[in-house]
N, C-alpha and C. Protein backbone atom coordinates (compact mmCIF):
# COMPACT_ATOMS: atom_id res chain seq x y z
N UNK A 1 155.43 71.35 100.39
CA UNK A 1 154.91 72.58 99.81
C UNK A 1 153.54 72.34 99.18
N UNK A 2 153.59 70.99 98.38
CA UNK A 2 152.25 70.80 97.70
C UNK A 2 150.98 70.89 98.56
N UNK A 3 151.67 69.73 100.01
CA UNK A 3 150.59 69.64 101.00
C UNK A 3 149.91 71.03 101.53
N UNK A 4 150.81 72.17 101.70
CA UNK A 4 150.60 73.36 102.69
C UNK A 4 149.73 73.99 101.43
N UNK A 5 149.80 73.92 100.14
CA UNK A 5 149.13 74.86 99.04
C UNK A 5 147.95 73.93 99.17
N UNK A 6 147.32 73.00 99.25
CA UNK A 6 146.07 72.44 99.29
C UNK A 6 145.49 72.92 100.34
N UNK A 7 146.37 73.03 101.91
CA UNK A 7 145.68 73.31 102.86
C UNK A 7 145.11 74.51 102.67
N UNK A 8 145.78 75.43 102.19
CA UNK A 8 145.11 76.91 101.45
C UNK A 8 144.11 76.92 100.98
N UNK A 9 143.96 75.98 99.77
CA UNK A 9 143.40 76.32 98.99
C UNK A 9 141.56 75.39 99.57
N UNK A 10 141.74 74.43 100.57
CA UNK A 10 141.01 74.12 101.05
C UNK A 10 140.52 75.02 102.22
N UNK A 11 140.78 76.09 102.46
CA UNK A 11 140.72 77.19 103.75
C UNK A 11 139.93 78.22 102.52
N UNK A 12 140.59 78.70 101.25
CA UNK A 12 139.96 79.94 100.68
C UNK A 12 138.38 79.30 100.20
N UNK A 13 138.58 77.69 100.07
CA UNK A 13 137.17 77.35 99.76
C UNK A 13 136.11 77.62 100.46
N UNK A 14 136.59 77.16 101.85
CA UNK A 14 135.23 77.48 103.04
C UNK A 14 135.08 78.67 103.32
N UNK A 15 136.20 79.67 103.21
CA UNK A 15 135.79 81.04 103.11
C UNK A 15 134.56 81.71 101.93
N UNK A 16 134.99 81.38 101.07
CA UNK A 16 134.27 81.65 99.77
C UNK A 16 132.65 80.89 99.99
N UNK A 17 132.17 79.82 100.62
CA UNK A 17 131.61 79.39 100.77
C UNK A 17 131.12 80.22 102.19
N UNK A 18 131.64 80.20 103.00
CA UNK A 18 130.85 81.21 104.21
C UNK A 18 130.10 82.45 104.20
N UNK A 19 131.23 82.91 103.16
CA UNK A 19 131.28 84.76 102.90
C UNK A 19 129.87 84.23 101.29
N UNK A 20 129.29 83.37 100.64
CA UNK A 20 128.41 83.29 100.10
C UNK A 20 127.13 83.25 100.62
N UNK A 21 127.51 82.49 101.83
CA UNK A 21 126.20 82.23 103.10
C UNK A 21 125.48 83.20 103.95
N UNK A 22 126.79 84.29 103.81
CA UNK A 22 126.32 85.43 105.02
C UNK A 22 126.01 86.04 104.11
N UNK A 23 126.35 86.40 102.60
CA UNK A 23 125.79 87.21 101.39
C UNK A 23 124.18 87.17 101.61
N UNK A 24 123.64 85.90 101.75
CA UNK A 24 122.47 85.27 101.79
C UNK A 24 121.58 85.93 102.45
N UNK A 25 121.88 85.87 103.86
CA UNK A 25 121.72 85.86 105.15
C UNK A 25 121.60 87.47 104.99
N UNK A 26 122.73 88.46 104.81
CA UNK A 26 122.49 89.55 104.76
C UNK A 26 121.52 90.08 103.65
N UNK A 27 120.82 89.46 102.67
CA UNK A 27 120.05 90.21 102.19
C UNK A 27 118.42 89.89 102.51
N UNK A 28 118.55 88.65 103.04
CA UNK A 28 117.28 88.43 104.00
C UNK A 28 117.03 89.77 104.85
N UNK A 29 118.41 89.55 105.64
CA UNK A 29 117.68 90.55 106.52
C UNK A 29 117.29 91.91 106.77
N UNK A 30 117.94 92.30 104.75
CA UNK A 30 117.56 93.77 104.28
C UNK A 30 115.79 93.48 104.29
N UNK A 31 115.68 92.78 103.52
CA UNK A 31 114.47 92.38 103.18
C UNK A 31 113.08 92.77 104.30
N UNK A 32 113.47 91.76 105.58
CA UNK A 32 113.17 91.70 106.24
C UNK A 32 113.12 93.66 106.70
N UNK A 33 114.26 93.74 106.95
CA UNK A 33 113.70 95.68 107.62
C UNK A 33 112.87 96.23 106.54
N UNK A 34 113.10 95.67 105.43
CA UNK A 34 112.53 97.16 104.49
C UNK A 34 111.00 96.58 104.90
N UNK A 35 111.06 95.02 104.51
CA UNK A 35 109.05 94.90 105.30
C UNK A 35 108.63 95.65 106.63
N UNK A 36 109.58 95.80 107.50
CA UNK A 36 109.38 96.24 108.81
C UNK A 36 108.94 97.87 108.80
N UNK A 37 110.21 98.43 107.91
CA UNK A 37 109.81 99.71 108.03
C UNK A 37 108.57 100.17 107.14
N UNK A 38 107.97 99.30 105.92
CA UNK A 38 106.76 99.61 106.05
C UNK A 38 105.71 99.50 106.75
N UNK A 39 105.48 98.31 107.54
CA UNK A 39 104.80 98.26 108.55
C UNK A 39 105.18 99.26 109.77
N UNK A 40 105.83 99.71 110.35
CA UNK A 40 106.14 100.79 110.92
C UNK A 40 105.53 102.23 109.86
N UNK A 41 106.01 102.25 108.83
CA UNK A 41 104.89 103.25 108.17
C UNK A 41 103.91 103.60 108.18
N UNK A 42 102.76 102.29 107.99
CA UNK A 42 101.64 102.24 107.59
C UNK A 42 100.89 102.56 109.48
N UNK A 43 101.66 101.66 110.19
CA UNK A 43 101.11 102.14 111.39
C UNK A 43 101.00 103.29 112.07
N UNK A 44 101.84 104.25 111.81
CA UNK A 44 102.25 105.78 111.70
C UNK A 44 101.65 106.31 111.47
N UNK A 45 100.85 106.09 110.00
CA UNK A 45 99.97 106.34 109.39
C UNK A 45 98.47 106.09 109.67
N UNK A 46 98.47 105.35 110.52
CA UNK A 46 97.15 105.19 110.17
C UNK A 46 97.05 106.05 111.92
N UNK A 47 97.83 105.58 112.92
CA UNK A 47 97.72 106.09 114.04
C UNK A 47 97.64 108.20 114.43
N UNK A 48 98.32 108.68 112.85
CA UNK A 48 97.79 109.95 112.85
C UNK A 48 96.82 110.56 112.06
N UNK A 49 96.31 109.22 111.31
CA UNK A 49 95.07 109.55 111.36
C UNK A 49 94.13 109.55 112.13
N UNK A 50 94.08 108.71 112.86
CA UNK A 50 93.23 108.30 114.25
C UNK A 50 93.35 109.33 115.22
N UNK A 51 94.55 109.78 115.10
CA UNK A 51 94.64 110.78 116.41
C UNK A 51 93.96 112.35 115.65
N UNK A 52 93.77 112.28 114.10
CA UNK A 52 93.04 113.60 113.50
C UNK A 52 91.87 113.49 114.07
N UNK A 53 91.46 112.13 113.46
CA UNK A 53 89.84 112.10 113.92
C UNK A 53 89.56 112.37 114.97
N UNK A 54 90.09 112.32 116.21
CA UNK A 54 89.48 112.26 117.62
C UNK A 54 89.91 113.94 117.86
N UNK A 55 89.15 114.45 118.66
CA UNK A 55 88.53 115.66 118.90
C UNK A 55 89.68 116.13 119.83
N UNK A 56 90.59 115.60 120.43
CA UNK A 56 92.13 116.12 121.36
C UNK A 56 91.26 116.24 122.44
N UNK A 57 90.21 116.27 123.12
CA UNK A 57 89.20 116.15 124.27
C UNK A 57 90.14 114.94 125.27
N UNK A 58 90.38 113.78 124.78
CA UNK A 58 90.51 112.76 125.68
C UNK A 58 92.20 112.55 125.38
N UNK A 59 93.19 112.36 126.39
CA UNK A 59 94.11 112.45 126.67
C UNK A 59 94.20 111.00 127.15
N UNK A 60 95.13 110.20 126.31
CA UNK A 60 95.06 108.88 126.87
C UNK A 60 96.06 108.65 128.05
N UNK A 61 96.84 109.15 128.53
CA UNK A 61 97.54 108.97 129.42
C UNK A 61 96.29 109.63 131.13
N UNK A 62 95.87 110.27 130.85
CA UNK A 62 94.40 110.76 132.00
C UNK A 62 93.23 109.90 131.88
N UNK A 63 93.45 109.03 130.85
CA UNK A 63 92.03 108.05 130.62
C UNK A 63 92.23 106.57 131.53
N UNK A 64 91.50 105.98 132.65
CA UNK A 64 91.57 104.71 133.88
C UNK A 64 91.32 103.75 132.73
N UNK A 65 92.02 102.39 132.71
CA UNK A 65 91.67 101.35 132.58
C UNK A 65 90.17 100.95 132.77
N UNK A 66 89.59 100.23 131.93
CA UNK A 66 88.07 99.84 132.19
C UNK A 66 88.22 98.80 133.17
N UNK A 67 88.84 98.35 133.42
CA UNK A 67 89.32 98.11 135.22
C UNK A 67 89.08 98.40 136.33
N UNK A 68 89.26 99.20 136.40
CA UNK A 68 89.02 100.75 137.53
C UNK A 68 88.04 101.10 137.75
């Protein structure tokens, strides 16, 4: 009985220890989106501004590669 209660209690350890790791891990990777979705913001932003400034004359999907 003693043996099988250690094995437990050596099992809730690495749990507790995993479930601390992914704690980790998951707030990185809040982190990480909330930087993202400002950069997704700011690019939003700046791209409707760009599209104010320009006169709606030129249609980029009708505009050739300087390629061409």
């Amino acid at each position: 009985m003693s043996e099988r209660l250690t094995h437990v209690e050596e099992k809730i350890a690495h749990l507790e220890k995993f479930v601390s790791e992914l704690d980790g891990v998951v707030r990185e990777m809040h982190d990480m989106l909330g930087a993202v979705k400002r950069d997704v913001g700011t690019l939003r932003s700046q791209l409707e501004h760009q599209s104010q400034e320009d006169d709606g004359g030129d249609d980029l999907e009708a505009q050739k590669p300087p390629h061409y």
